[in-house]
PDB file of N, CA and C in Angstrom:
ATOM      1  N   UNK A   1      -1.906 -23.729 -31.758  1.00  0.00           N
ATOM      2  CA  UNK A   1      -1.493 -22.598 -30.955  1.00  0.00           C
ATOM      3  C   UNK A   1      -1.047 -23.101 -29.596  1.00  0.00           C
ATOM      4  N   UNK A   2      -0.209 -22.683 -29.225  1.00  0.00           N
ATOM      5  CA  UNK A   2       0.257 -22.587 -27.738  1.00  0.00           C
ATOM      6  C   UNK A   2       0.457 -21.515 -27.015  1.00  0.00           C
ATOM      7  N   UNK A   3       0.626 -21.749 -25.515  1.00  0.00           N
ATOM      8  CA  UNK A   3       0.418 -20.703 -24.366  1.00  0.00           C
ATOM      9  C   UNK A   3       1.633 -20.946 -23.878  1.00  0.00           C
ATOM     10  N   UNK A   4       2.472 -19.696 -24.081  1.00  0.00           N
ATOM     11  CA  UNK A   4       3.880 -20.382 -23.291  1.00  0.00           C
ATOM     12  C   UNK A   4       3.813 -19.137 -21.963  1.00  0.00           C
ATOM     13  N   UNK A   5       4.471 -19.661 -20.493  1.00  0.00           N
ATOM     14  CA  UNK A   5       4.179 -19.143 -19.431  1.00  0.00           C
ATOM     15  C   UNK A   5       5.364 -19.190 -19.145  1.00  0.00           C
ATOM     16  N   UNK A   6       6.366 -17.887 -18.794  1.00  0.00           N
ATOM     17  CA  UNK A   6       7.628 -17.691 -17.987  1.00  0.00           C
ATOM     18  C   UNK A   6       7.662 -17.254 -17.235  1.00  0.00           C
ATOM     19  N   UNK A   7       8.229 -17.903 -15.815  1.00  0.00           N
ATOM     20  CA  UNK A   7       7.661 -17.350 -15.056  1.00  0.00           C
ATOM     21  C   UNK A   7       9.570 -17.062 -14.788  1.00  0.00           C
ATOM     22  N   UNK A   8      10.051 -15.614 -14.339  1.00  0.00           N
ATOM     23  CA  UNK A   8      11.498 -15.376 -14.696  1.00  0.00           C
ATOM     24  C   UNK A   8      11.941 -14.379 -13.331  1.00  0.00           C
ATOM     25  N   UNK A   9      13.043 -14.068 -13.058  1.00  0.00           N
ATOM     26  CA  UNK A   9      13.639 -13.299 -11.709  1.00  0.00           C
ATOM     27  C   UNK A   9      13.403 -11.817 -12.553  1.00  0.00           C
ATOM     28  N   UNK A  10      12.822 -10.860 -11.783  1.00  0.00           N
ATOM     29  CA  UNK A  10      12.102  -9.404 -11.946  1.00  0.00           C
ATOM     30  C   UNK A  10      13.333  -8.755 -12.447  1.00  0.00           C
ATOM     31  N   UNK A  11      14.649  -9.205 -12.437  1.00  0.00           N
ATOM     32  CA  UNK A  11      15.735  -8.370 -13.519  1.00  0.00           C
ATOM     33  C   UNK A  11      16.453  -8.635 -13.970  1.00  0.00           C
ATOM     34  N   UNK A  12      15.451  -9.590 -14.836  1.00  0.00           N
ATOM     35  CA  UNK A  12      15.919 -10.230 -16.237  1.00  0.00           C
ATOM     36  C   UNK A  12      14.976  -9.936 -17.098  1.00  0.00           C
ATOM     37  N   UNK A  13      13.431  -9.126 -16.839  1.00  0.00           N
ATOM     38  CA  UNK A  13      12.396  -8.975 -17.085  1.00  0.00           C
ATOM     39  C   UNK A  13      12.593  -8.205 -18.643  1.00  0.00           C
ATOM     40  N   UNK A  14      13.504  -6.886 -18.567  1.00  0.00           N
ATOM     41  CA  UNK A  14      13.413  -5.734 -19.305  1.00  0.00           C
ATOM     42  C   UNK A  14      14.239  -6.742 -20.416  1.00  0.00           C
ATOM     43  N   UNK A  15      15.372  -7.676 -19.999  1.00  0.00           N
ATOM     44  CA  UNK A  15      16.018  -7.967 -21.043  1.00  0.00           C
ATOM     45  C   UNK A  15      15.091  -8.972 -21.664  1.00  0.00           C
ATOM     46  N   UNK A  16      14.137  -9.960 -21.101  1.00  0.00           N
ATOM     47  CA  UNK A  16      13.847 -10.887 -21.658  1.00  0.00           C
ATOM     48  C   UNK A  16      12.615 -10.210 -22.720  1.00  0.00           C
ATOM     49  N   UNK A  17      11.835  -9.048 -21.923  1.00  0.00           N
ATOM     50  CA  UNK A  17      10.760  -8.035 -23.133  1.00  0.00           C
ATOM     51  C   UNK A  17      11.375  -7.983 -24.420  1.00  0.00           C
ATOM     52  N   UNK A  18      13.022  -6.804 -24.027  1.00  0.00           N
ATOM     53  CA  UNK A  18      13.428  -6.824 -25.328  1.00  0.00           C
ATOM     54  C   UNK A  18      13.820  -7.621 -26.541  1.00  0.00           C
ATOM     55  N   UNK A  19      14.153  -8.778 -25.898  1.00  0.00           N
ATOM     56  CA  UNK A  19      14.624  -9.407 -26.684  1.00  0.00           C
ATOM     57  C   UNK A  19      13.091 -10.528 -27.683  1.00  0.00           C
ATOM     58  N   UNK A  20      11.804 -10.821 -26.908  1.00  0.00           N
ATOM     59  CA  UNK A  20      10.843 -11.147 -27.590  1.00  0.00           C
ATOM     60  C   UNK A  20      10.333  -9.882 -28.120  1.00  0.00           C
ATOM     61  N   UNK A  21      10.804  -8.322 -28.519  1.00  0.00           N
ATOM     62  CA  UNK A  21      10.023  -7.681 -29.035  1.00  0.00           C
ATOM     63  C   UNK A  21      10.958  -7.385 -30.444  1.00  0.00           C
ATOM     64  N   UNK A  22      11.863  -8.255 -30.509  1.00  0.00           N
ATOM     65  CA  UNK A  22      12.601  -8.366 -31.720  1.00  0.00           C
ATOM     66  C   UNK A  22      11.854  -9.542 -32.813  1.00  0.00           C
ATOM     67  N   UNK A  23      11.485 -10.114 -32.307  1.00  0.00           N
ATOM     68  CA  UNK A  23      10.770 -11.229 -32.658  1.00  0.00           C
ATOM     69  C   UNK A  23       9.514 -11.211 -34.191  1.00  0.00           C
ATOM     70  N   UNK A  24       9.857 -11.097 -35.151  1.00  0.00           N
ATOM     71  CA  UNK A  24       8.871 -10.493 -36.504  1.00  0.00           C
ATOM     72  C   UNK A  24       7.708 -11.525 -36.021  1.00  0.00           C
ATOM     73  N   UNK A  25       6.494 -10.654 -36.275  1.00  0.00           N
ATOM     74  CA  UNK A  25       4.852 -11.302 -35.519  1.00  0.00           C
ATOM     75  C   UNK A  25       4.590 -11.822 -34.406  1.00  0.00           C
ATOM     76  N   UNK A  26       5.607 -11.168 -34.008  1.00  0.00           N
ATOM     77  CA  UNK A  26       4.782 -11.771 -31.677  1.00  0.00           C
ATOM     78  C   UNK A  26       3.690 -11.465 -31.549  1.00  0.00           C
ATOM     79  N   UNK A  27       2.648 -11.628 -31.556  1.00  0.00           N
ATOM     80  CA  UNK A  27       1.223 -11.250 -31.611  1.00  0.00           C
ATOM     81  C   UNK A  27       1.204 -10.548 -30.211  1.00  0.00           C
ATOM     82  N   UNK A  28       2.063 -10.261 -29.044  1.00  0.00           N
ATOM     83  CA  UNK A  28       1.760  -9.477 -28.084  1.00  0.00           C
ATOM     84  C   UNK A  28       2.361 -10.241 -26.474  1.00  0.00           C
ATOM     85  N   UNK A  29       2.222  -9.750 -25.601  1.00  0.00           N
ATOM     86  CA  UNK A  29       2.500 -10.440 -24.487  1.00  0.00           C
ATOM     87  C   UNK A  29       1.900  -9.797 -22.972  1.00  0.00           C
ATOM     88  N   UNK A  30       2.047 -10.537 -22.049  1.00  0.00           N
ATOM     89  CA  UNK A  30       1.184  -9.637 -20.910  1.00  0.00           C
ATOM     90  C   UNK A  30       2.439 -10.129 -19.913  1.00  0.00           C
ATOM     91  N   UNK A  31       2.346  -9.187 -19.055  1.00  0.00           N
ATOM     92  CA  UNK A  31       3.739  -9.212 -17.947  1.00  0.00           C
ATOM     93  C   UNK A  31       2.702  -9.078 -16.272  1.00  0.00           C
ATOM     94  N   UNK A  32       3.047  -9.811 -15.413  1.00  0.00           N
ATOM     95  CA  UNK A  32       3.044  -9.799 -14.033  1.00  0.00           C
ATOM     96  C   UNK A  32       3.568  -9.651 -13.217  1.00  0.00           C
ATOM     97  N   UNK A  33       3.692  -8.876 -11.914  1.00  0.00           N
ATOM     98  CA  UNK A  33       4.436  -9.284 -10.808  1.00  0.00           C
ATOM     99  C   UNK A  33       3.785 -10.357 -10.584  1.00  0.00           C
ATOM    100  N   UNK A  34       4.611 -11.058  -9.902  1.00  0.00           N
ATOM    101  CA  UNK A  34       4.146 -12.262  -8.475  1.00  0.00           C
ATOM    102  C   UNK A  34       4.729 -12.369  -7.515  1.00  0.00           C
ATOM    103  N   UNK A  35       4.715 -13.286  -6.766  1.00  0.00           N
ATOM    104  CA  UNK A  35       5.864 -13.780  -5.328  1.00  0.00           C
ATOM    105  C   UNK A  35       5.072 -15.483  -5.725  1.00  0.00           C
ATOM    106  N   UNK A  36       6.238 -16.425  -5.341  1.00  0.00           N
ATOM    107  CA  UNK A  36       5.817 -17.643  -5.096  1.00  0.00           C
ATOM    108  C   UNK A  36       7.294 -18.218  -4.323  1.00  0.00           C
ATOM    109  N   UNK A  37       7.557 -19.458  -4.352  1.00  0.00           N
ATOM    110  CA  UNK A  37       8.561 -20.280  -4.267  1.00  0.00           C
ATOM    111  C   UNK A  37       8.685 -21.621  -5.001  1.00  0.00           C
ATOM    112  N   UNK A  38       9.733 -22.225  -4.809  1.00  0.00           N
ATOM    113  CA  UNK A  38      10.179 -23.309  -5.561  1.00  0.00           C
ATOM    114  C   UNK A  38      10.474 -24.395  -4.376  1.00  0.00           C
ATOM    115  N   UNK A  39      10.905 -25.344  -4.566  1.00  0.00           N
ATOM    116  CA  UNK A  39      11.567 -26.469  -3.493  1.00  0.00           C
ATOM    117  C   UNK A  39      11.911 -26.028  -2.266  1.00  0.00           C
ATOM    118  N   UNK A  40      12.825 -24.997  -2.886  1.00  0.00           N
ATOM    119  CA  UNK A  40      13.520 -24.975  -1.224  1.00  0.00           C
ATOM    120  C   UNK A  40      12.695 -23.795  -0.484  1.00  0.00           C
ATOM    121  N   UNK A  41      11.302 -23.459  -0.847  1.00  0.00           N
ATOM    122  CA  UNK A  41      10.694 -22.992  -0.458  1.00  0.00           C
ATOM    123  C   UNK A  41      11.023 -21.283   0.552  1.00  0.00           C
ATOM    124  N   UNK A  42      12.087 -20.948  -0.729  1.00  0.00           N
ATOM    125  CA  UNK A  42      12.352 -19.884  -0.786  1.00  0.00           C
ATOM    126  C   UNK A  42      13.144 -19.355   0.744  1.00  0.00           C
ATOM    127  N   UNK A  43      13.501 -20.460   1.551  1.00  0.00           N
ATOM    128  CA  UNK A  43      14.371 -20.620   2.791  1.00  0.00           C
ATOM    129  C   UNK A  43      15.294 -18.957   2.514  1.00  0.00           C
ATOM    130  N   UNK A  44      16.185 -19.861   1.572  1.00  0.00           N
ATOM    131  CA  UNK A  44      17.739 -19.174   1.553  1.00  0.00           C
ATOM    132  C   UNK A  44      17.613 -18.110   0.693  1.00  0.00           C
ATOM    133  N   UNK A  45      16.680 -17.360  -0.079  1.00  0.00           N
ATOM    134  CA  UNK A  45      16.740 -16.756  -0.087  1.00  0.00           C
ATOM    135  C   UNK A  45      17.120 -14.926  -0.004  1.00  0.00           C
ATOM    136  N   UNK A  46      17.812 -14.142  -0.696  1.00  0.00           N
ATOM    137  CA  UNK A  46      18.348 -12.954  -0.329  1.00  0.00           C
ATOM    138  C   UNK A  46      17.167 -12.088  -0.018  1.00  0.00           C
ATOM    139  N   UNK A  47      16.358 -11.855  -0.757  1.00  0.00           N
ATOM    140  CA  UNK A  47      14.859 -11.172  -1.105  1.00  0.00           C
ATOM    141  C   UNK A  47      13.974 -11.538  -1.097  1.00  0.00           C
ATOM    142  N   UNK A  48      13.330 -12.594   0.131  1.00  0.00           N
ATOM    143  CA  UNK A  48      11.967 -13.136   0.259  1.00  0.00           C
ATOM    144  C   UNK A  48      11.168 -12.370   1.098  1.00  0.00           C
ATOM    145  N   UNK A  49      10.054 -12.579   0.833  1.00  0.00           N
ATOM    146  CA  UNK A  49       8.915 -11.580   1.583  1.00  0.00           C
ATOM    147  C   UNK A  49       8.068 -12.533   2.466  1.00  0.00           C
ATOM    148  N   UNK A  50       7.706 -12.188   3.564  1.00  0.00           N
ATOM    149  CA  UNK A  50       7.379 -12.815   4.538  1.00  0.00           C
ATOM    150  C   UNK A  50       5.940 -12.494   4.767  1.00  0.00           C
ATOM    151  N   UNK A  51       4.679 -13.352   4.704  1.00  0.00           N
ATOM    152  CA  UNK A  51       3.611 -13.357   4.511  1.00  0.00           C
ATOM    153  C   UNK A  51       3.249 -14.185   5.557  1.00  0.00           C
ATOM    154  N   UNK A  52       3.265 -13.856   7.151  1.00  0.00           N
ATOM    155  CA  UNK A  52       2.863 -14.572   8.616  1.00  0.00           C
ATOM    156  C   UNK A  52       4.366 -15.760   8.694  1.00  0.00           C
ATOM    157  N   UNK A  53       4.241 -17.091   8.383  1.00  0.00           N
ATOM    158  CA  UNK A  53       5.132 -18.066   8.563  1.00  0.00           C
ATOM    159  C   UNK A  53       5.315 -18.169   6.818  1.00  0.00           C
ATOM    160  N   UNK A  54       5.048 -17.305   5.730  1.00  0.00           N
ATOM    161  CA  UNK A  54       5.269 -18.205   4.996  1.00  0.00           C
ATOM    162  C   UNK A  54       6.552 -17.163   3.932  1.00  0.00           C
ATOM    163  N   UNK A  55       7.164 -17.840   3.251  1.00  0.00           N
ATOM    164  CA  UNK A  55       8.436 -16.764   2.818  1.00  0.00           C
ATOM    165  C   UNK A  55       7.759 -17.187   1.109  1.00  0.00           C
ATOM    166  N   UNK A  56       8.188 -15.856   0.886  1.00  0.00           N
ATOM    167  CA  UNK A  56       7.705 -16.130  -0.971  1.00  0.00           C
ATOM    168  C   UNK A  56       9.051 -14.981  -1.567  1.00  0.00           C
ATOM    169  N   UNK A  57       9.215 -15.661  -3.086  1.00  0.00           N
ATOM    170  CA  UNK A  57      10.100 -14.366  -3.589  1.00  0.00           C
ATOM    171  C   UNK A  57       9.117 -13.563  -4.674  1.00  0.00           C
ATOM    172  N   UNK A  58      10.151 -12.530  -5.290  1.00  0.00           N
ATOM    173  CA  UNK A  58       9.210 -11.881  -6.061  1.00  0.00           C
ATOM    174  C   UNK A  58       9.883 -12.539  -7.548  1.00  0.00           C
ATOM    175  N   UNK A  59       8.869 -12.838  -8.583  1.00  0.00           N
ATOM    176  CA  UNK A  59       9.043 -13.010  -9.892  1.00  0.00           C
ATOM    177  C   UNK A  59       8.057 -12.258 -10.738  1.00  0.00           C
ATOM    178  N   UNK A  60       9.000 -12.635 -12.130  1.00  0.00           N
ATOM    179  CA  UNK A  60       7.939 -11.531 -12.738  1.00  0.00           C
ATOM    180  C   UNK A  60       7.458 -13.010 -14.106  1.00  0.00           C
ATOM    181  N   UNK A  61       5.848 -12.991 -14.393  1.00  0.00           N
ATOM    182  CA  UNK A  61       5.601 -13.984 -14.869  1.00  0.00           C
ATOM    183  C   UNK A  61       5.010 -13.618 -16.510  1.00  0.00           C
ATOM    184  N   UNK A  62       5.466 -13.778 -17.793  1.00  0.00           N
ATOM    185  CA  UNK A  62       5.243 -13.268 -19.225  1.00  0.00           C
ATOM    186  C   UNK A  62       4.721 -13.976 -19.537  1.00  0.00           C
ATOM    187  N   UNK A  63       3.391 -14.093 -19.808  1.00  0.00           N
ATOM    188  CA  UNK A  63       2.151 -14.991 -20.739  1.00  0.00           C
ATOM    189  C   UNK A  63       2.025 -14.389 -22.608  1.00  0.00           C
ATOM    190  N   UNK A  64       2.169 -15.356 -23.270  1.00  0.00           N
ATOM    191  CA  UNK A  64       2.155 -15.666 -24.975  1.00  0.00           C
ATOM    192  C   UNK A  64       1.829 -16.685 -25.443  1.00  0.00           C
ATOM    193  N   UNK A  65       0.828 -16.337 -26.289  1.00  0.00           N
ATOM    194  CA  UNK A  65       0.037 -17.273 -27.008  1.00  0.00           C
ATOM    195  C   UNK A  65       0.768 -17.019 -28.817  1.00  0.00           C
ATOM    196  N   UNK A  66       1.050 -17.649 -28.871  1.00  0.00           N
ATOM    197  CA  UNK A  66       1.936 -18.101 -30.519  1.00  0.00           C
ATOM    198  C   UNK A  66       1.428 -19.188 -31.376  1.00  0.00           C
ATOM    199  N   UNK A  67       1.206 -19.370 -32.439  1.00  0.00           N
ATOM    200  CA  UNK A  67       1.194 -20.330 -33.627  1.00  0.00           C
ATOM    201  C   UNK A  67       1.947 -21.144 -33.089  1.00  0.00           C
ATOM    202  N   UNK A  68       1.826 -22.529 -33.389  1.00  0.00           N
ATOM    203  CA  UNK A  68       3.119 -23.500 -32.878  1.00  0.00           C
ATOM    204  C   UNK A  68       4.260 -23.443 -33.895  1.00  0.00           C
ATOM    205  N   UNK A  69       4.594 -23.016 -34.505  1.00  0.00           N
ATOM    206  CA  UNK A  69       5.937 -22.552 -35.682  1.00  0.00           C
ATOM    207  C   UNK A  69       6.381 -21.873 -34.731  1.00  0.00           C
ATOM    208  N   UNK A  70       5.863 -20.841 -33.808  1.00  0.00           N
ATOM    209  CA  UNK A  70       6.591 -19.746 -33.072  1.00  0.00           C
ATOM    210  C   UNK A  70       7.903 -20.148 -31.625  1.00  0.00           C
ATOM    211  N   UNK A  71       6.786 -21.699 -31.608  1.00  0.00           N
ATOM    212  CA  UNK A  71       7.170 -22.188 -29.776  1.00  0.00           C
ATOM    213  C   UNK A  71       8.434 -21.778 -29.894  1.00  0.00           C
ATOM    214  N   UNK A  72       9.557 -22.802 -31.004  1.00  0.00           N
ATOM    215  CA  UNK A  72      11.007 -23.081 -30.273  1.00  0.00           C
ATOM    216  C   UNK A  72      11.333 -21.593 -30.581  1.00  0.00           C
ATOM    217  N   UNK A  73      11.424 -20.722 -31.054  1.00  0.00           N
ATOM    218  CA  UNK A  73      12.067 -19.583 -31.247  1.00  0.00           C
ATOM    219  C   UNK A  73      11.620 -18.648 -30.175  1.00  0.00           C
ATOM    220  N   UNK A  74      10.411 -18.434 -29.526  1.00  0.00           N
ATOM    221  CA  UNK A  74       9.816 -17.586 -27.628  1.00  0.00           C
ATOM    222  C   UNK A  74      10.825 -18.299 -27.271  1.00  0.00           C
ATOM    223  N   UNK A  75      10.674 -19.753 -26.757  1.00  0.00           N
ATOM    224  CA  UNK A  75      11.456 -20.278 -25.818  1.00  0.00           C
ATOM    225  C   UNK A  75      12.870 -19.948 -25.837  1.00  0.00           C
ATOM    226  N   UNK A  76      13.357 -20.357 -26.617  1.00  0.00           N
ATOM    227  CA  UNK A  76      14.981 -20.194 -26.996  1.00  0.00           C
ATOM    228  C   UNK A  76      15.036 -18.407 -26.201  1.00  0.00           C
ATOM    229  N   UNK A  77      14.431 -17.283 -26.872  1.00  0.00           N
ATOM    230  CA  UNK A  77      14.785 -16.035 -26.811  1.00  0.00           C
ATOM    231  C   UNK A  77      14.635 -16.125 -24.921  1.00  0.00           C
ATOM    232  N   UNK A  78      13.592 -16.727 -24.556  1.00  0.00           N
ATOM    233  CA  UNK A  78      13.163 -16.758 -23.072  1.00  0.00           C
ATOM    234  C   UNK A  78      14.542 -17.101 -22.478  1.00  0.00           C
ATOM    235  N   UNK A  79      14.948 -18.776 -22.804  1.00  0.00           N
ATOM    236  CA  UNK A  79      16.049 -18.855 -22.004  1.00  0.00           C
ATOM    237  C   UNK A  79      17.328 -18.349 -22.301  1.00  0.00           C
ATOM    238  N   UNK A  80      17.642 -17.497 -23.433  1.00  0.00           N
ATOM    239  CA  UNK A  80      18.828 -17.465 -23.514  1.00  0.00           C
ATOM    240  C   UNK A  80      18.703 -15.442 -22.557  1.00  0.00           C
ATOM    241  N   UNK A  81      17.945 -15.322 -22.606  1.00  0.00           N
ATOM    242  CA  UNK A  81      17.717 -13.692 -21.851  1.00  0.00           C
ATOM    243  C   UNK A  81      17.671 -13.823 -20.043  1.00  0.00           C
ATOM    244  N   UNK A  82      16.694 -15.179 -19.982  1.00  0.00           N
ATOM    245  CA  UNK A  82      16.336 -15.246 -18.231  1.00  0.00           C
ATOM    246  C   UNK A  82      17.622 -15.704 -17.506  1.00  0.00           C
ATOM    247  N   UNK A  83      18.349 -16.438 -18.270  1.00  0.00           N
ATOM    248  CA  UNK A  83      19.518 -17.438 -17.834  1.00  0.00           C
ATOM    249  C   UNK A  83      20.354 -16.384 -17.023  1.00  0.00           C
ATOM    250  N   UNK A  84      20.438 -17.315 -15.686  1.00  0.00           N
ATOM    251  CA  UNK A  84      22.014 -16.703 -14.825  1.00  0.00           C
ATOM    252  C   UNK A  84      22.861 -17.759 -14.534  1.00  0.00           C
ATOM    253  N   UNK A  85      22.576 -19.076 -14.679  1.00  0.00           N
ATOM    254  CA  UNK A  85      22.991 -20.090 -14.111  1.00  0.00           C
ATOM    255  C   UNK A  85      22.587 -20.065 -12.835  1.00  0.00           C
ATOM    256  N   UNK A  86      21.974 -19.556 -11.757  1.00  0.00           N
ATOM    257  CA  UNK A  86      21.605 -19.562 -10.532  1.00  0.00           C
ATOM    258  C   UNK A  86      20.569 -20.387 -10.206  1.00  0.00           C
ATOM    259  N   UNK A  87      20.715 -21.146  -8.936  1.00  0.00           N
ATOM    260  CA  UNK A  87      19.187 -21.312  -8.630  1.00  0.00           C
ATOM    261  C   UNK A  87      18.273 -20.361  -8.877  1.00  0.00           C
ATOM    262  N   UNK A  88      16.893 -20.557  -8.964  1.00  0.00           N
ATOM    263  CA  UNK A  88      15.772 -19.568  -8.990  1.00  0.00           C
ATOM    264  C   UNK A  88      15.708 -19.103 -10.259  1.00  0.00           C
ATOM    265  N   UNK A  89      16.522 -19.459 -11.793  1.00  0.00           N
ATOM    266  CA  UNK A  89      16.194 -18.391 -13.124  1.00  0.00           C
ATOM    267  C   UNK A  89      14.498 -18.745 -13.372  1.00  0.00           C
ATOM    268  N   UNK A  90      13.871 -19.998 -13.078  1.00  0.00           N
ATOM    269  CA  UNK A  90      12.833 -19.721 -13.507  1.00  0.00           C
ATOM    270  C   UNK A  90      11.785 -20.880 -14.302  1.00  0.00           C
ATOM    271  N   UNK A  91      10.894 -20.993 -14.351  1.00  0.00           N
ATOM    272  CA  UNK A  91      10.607 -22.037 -15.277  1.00  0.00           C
ATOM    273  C   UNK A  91       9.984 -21.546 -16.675  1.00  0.00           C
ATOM    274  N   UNK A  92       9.586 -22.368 -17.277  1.00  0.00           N
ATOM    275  CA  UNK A  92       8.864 -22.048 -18.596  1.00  0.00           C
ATOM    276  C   UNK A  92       7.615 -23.177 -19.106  1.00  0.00           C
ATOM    277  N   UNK A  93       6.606 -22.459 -18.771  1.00  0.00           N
ATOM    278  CA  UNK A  93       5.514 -23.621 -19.137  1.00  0.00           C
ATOM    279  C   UNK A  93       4.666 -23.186 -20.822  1.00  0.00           C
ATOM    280  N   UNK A  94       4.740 -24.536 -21.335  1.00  0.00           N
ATOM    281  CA  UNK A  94       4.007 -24.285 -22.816  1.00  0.00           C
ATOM    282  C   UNK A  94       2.698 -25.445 -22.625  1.00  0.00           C
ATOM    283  N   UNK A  95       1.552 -25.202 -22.798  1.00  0.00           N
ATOM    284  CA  UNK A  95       0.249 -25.404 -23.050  1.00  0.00           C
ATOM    285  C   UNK A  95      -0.302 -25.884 -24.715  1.00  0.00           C
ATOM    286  N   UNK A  96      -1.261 -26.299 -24.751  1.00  0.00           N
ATOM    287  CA  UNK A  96      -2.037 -25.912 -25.859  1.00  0.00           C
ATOM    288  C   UNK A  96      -3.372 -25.217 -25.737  1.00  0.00           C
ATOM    289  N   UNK A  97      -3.883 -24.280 -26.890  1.00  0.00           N
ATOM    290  CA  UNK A  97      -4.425 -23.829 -26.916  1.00  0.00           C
ATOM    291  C   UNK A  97      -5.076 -23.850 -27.659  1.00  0.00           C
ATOM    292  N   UNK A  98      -6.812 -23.902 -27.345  1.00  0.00           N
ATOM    293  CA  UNK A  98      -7.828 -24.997 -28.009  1.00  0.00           C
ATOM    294  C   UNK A  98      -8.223 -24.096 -28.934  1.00  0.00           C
ATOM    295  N   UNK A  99      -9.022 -22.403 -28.151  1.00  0.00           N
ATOM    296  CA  UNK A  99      -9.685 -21.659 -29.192  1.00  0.00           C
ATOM    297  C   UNK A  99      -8.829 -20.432 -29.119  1.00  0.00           C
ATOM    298  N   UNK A 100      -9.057 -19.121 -29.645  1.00  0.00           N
ATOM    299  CA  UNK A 100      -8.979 -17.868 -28.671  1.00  0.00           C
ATOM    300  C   UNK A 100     -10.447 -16.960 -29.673  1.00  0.00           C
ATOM    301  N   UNK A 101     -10.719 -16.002 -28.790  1.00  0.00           N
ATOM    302  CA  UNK A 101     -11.840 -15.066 -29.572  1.00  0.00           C
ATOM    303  C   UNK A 101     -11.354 -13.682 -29.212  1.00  0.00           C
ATOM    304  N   UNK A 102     -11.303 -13.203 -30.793  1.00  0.00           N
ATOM    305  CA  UNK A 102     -10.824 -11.488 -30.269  1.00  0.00           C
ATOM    306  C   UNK A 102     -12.053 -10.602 -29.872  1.00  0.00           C
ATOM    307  N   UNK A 103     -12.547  -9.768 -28.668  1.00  0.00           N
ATOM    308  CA  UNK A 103     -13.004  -9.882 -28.692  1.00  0.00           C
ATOM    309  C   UNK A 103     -13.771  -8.535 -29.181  1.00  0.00           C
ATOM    310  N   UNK A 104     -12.994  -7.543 -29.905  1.00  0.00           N
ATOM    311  CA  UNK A 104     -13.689  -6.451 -30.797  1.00  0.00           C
ATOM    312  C   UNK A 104     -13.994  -7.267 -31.824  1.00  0.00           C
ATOM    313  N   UNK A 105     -13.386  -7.694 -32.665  1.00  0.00           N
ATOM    314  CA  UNK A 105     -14.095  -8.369 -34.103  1.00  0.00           C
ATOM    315  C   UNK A 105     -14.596  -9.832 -34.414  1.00  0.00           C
ATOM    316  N   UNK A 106     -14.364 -10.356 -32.954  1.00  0.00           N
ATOM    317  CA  UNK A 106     -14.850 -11.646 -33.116  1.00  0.00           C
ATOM    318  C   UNK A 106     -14.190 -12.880 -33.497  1.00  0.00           C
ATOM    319  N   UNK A 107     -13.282 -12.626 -34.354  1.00  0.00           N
ATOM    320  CA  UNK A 107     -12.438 -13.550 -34.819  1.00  0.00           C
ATOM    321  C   UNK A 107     -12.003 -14.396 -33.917  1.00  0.00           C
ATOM    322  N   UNK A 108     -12.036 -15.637 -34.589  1.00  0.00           N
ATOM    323  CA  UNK A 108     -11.215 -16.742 -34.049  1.00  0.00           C
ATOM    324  C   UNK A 108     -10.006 -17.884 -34.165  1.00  0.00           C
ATOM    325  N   UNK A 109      -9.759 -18.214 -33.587  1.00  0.00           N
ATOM    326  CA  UNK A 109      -8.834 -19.064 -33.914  1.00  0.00           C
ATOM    327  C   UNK A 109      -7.472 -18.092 -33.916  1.00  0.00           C
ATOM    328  N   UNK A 110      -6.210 -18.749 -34.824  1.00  0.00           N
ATOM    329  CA  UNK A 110      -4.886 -17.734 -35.279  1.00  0.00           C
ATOM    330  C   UNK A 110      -4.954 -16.575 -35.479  1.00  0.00           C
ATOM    331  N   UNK A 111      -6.574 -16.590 -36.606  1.00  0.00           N
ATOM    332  CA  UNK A 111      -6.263 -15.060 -36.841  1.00  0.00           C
ATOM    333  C   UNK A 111      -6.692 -14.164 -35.557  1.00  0.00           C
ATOM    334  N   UNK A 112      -7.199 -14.242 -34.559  1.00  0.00           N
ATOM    335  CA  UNK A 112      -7.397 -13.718 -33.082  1.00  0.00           C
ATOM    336  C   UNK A 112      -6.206 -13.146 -32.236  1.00  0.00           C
ATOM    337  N   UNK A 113      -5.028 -14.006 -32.959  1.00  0.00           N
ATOM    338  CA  UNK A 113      -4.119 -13.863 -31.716  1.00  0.00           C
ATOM    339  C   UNK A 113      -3.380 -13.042 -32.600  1.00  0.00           C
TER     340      UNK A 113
END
């Protein structure tokens, strides 16, 4: 199992949902606001938010846990939805994932997720 983490620009969000809710057995997904920055530490920015001296933008960040059969096909749908060619589309982090426990029935492992 893996944990894939996108972290993507807040309107590309609705397209990138739809397009992983096409997806036959996505076991589910959880969505965030955030604010952070990248390198250029969100300088140049159009839409940064200013927190005393420090500038952050807003992103929106989609956490999924998948079978590893699932990875390349999230990812692919991730970047081909987040993509602008712009600075800032976003990164994409994939993990492994040791256990999971559901936690109405207990189950573990795949069948959990």
């Amino acid at each position: 199992m893996k944990e894939i983490k996108a972290v993507i620009r807040p309107s590309k969000l609705l397209d990138v949902v739809s397009a992983l809710q096409q997806i036959e057995n996505l076991p589910g997904l959880t969505v965030s606001d955030i604010r952070g920055f990248g390198k250029s530490k969100a300088r140049d920015a159009k839409d940064k938010i200013m927190d005393g001296l420090i500038a952050y933008v807003k992103k929106a960040k989609i956490e999924v846990v998948v079978p590893d059969e699932m990875v390349e096909i999230v990812v692919a749908a991730i970047r081909a939805h987040a993509h602008s060619g712009n600075p800032g589309d976003g990164k994409i982090f994939i993990s492994p994932v040791d256990d999971v426990v559901k936690i109405r029935t207990n189950e573990r492992g795949a069948r959990a997720i």
